[in-house]
N, C-alpha and C. Protein backbone atom coordinates (compact mmCIF):
# COMPACT_ATOMS: atom_id res chain seq x y z
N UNK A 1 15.45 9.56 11.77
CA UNK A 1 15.28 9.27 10.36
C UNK A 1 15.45 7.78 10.15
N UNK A 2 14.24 7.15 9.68
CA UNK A 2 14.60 5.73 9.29
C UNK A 2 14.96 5.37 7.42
N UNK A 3 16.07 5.02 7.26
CA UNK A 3 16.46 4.40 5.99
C UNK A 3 16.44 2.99 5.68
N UNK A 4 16.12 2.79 4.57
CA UNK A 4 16.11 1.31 3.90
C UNK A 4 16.82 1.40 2.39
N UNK A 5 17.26 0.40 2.33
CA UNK A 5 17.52 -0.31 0.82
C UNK A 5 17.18 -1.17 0.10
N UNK A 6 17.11 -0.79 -1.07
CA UNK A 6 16.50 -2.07 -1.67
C UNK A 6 16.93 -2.44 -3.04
N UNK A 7 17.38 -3.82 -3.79
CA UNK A 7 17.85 -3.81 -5.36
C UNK A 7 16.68 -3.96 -5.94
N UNK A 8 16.59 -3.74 -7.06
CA UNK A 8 15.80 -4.21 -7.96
C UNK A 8 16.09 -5.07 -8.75
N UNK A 9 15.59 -5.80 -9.26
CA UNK A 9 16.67 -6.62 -10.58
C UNK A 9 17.03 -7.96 -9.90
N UNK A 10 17.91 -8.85 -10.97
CA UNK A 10 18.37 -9.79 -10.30
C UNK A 10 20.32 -9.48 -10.23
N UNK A 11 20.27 -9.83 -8.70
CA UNK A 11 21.67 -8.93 -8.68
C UNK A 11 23.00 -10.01 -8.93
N UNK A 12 23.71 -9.96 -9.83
CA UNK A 12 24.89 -10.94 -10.09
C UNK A 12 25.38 -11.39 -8.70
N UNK A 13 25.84 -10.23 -8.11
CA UNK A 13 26.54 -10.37 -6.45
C UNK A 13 25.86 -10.06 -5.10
N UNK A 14 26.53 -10.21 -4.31
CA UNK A 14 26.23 -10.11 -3.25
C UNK A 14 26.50 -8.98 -2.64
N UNK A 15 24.72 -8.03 -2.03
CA UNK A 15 25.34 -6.75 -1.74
C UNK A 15 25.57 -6.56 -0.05
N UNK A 16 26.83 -6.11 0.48
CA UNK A 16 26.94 -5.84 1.56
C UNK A 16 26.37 -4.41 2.71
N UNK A 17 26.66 -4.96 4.04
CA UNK A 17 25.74 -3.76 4.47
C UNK A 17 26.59 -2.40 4.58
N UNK A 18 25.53 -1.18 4.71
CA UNK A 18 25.72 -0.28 4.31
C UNK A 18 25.91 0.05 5.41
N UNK A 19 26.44 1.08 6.01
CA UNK A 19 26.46 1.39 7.44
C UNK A 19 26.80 3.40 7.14
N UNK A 20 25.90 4.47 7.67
CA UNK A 20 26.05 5.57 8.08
C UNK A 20 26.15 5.97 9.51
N UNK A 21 26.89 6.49 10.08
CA UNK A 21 26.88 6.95 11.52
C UNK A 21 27.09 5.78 12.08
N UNK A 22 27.89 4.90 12.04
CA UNK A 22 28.08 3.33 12.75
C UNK A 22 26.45 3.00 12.78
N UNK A 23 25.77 2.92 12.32
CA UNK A 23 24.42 2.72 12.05
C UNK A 23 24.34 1.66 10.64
N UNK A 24 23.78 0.80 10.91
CA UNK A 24 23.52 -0.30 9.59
C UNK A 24 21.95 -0.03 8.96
N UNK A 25 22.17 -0.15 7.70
CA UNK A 25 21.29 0.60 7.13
C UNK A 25 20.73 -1.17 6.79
N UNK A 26 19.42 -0.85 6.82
CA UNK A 26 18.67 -2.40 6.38
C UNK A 26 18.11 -2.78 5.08
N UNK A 27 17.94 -3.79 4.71
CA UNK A 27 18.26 -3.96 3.10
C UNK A 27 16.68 -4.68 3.11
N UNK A 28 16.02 -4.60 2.22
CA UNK A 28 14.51 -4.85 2.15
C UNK A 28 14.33 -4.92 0.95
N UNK A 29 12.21 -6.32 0.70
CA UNK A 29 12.37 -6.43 -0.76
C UNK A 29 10.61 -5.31 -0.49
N UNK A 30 10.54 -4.82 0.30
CA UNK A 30 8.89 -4.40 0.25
C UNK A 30 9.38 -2.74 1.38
N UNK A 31 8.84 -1.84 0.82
CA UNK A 31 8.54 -0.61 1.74
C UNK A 31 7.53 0.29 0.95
N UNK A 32 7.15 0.89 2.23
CA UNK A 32 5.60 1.79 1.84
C UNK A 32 6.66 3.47 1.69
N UNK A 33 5.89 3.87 0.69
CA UNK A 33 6.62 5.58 0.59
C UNK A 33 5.04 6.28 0.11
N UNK A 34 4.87 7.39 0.62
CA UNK A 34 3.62 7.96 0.89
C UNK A 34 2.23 6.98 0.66
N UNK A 35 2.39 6.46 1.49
CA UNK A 35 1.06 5.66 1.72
C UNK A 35 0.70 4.17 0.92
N UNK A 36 1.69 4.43 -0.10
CA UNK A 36 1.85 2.77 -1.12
C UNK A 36 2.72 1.93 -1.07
N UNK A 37 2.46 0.96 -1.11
CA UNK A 37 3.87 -0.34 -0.99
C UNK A 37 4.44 -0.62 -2.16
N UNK A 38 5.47 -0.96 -2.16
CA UNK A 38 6.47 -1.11 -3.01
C UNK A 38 6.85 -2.90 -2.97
N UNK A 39 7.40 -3.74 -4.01
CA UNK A 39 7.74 -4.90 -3.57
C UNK A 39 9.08 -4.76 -5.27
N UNK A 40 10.16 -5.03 -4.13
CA UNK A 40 11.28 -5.45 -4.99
C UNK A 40 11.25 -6.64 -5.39
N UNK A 41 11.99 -7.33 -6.75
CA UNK A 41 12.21 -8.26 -7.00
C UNK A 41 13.11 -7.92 -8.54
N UNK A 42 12.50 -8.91 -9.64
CA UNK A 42 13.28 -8.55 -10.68
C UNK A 42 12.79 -7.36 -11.46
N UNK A 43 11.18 -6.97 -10.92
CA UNK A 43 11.25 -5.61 -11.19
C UNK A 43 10.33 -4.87 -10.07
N UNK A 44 10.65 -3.41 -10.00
CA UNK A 44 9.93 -2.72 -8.93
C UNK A 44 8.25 -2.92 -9.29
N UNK A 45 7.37 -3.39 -8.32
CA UNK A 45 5.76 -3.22 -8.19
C UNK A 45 5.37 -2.79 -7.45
N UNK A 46 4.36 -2.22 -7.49
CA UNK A 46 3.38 -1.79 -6.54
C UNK A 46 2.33 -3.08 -6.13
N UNK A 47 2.06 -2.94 -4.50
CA UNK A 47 1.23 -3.37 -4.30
C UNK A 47 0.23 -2.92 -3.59
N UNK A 48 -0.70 -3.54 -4.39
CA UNK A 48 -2.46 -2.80 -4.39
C UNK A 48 -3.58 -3.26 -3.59
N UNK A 49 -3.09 -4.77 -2.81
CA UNK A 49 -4.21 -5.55 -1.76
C UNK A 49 -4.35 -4.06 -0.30
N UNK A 50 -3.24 -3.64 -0.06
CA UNK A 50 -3.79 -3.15 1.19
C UNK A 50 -4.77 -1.95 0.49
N UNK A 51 -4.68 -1.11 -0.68
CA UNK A 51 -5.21 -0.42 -0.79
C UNK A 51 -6.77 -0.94 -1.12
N UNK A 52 -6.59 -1.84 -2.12
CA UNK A 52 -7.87 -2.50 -2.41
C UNK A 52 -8.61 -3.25 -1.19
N UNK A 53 -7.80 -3.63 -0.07
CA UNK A 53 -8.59 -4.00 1.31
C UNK A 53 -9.26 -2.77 1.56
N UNK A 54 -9.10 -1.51 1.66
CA UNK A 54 -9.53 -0.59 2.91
C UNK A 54 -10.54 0.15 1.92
N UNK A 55 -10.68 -0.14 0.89
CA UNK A 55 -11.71 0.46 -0.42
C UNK A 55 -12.44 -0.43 -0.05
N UNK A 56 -12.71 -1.79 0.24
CA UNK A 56 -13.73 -2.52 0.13
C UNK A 56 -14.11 -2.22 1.21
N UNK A 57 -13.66 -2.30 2.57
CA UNK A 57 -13.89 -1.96 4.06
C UNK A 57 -14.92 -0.37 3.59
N UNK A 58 -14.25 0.32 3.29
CA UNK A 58 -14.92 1.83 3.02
C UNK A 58 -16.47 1.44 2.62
N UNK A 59 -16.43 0.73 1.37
CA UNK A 59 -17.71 0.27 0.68
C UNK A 59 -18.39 -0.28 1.64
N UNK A 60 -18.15 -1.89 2.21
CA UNK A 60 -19.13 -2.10 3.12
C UNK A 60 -19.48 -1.51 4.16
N UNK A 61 -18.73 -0.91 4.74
CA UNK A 61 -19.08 -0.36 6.26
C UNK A 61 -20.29 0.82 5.75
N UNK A 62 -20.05 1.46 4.33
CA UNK A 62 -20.68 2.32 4.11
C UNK A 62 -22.67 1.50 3.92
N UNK A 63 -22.12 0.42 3.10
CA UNK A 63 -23.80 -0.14 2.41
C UNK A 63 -24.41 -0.59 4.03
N UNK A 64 -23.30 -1.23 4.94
CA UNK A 64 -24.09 -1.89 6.45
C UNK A 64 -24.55 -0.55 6.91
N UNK A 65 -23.94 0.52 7.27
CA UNK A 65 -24.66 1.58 7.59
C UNK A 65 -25.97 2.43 7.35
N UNK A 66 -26.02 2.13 5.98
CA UNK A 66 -27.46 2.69 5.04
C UNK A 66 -28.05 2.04 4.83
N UNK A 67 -28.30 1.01 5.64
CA UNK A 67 -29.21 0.05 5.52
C UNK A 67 -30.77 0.88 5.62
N UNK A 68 -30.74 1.50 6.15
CA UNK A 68 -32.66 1.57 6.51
C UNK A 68 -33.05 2.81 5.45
N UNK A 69 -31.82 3.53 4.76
CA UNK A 69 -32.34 4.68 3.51
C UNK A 69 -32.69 4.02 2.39
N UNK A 70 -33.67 5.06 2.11
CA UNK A 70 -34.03 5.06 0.70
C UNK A 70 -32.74 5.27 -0.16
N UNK A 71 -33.17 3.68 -1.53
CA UNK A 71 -32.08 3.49 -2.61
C UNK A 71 -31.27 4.83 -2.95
N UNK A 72 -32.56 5.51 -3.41
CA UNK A 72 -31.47 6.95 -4.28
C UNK A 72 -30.36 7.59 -2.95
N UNK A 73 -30.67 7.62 -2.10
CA UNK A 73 -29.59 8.45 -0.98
C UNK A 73 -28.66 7.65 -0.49
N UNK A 74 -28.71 6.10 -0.50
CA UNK A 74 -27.83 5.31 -0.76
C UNK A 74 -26.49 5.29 -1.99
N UNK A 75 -27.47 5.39 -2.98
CA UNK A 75 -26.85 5.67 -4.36
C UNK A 75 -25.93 6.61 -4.12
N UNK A 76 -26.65 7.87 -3.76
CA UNK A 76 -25.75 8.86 -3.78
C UNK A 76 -24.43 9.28 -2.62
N UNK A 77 -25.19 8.63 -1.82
CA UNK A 77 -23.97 8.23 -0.50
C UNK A 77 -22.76 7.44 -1.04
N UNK A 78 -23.14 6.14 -1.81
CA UNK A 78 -21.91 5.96 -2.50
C UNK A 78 -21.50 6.69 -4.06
N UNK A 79 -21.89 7.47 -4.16
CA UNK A 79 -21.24 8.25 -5.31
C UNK A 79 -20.57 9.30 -4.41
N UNK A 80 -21.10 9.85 -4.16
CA UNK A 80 -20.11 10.93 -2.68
C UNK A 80 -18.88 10.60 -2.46
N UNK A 81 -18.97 9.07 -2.13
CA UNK A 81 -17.63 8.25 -1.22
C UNK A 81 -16.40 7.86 -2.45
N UNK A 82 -17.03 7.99 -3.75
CA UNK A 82 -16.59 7.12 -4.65
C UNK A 82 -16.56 5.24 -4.67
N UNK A 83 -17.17 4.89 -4.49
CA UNK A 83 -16.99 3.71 -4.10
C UNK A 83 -17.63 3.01 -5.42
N UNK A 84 -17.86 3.71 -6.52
CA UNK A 84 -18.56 3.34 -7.59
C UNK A 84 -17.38 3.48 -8.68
């Protein structure tokens, strides 16, 4: 099992480490939890570049591929994919 911590906010003090099972638990301002990233600071965000990278990757790899179809099955290849 891997654990992390993280504050949010701006923290008055200084937080020390946490330790379970003589095990030190690690203190972080960014972690992914089902598939999305997270970025601590003075308030919790999401961040959206990796997702918005692999949507665009999806899109092009899809239009370089369909290169030699006809528009409408293109069209609809990316309506299929959502990429619209």
């Amino acid at each position: 099992m891997h654990c992390i911590c993280t504050v949010v906010g701006n923290p008055k003090f200084t937080v020390s480490n946490i330790c379970i099972d003589n095990q030190v638990i690690q203190w972080t301002n960014r972690f992914k939890y089902h598939g999305v990233n997270f970025v601590s600071g003075a308030e919790l965000s999401v961040d959206v570049a990796p997702i918005r990278r692999k949507f665009y990757v999806a899109c092009n790899r899809l239009n370089a591929r369909s290169h030699g179809l006809a528009e409408p099955v293109r069209v609809q290849l990316v309506k299929s994919f959502s990429c619209l």
